[in-house]
C-alpha atoms as a PDB file:
ATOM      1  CA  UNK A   1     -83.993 -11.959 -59.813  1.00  0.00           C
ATOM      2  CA  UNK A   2     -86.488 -12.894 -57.002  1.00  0.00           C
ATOM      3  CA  UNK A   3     -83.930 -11.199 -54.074  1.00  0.00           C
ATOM      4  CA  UNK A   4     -83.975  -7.730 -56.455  1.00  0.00           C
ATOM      5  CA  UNK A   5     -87.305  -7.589 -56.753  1.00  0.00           C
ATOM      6  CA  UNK A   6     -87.567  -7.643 -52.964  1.00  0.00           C
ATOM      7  CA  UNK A   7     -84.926  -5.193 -52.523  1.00  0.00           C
ATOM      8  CA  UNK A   8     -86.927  -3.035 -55.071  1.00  0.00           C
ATOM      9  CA  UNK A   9     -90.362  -3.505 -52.913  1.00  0.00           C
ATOM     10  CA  UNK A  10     -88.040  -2.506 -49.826  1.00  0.00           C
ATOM     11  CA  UNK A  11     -86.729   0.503 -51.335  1.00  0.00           C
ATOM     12  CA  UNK A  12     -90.121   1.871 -52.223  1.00  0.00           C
ATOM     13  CA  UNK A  13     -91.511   0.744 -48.721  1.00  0.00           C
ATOM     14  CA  UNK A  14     -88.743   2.616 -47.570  1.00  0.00           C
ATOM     15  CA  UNK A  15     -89.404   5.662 -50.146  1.00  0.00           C
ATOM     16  CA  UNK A  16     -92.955   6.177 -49.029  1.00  0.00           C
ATOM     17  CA  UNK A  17     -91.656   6.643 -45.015  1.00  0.00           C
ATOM     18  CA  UNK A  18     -89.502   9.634 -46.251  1.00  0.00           C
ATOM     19  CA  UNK A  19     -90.498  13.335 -45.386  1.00  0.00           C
ATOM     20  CA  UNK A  20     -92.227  14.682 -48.258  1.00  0.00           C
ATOM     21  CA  UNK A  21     -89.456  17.145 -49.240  1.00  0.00           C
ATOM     22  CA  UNK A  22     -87.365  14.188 -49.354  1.00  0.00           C
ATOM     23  CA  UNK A  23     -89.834  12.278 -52.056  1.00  0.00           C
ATOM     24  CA  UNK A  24     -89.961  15.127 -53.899  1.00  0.00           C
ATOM     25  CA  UNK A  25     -86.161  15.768 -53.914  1.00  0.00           C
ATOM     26  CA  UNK A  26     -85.640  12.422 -55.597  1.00  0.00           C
ATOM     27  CA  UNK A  27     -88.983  12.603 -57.757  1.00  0.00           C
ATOM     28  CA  UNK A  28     -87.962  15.758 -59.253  1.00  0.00           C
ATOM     29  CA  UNK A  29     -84.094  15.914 -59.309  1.00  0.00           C
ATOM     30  CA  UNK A  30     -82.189  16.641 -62.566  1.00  0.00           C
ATOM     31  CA  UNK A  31     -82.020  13.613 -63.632  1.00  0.00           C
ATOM     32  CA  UNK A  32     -85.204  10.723 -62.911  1.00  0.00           C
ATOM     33  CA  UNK A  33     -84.196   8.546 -59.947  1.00  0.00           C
ATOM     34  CA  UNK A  34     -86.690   5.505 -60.039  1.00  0.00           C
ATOM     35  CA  UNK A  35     -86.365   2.881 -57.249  1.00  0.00           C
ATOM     36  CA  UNK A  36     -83.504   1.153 -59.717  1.00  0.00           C
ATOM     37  CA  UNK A  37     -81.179   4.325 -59.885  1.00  0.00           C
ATOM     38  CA  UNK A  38     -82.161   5.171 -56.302  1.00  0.00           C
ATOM     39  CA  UNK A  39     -81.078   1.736 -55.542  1.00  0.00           C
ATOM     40  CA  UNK A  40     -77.637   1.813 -57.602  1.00  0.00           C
ATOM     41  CA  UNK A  41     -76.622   5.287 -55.978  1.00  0.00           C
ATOM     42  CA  UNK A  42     -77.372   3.424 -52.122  1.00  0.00           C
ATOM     43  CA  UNK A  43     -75.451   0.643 -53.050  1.00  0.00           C
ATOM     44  CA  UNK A  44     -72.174   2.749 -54.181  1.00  0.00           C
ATOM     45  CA  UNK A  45     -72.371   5.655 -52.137  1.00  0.00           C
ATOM     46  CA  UNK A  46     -74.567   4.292 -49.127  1.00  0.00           C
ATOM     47  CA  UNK A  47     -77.985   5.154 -48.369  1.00  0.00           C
ATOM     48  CA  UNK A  48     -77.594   7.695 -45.509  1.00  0.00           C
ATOM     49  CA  UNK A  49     -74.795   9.374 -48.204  1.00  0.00           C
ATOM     50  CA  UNK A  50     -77.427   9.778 -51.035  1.00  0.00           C
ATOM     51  CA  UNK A  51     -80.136  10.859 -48.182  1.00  0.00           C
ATOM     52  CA  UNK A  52     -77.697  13.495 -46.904  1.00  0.00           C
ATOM     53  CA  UNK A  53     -76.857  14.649 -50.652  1.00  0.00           C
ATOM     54  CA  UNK A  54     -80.344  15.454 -51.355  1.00  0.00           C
ATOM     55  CA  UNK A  55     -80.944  17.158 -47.774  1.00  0.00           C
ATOM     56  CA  UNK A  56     -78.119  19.499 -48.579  1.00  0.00           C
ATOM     57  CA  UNK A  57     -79.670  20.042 -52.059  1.00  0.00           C
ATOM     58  CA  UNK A  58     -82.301  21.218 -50.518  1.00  0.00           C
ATOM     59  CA  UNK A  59     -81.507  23.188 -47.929  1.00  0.00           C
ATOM     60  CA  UNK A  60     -79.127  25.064 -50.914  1.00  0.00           C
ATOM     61  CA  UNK A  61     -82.429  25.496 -52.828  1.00  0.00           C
ATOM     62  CA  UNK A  62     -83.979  26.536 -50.370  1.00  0.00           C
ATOM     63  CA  UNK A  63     -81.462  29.672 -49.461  1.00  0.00           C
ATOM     64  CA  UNK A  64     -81.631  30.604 -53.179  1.00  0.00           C
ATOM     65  CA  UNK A  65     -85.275  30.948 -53.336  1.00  0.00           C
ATOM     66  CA  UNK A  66     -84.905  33.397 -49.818  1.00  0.00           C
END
């Protein structure tokens, strides 16, 4: 329990360093992603994977709003 705890603290370390569009992207994506899904979705897909999913959400977004 102690070593997910830490990895939980390290994942919101790591949350706060990310661009804001990024934060916001995971804060308010369909469906809630608190440090514990954020953390399940790095460990299956990778963490650059699930960073690069939610860039190209964005950037999609983005277009449709232009």
């Amino acid at each position: 329990m102690e070593d997910r705890n830490a990895l939980l603290r390290e994942l919101m370390a790591v949350f706060d360093e990310l661009p804001a569009a990024l934060r916001d992207a995971i804060n308010y994506s369909a469906e809630p992603l608190d440090p514990k899904s954020l953390a399940t979705l790095c460990r299956r897909h990778g963490a650059g994977n699930v960073l690069a999913m939610i860039e190209m959400k964005l950037k999609r977004a983005a277009k449709g709003r232009d």
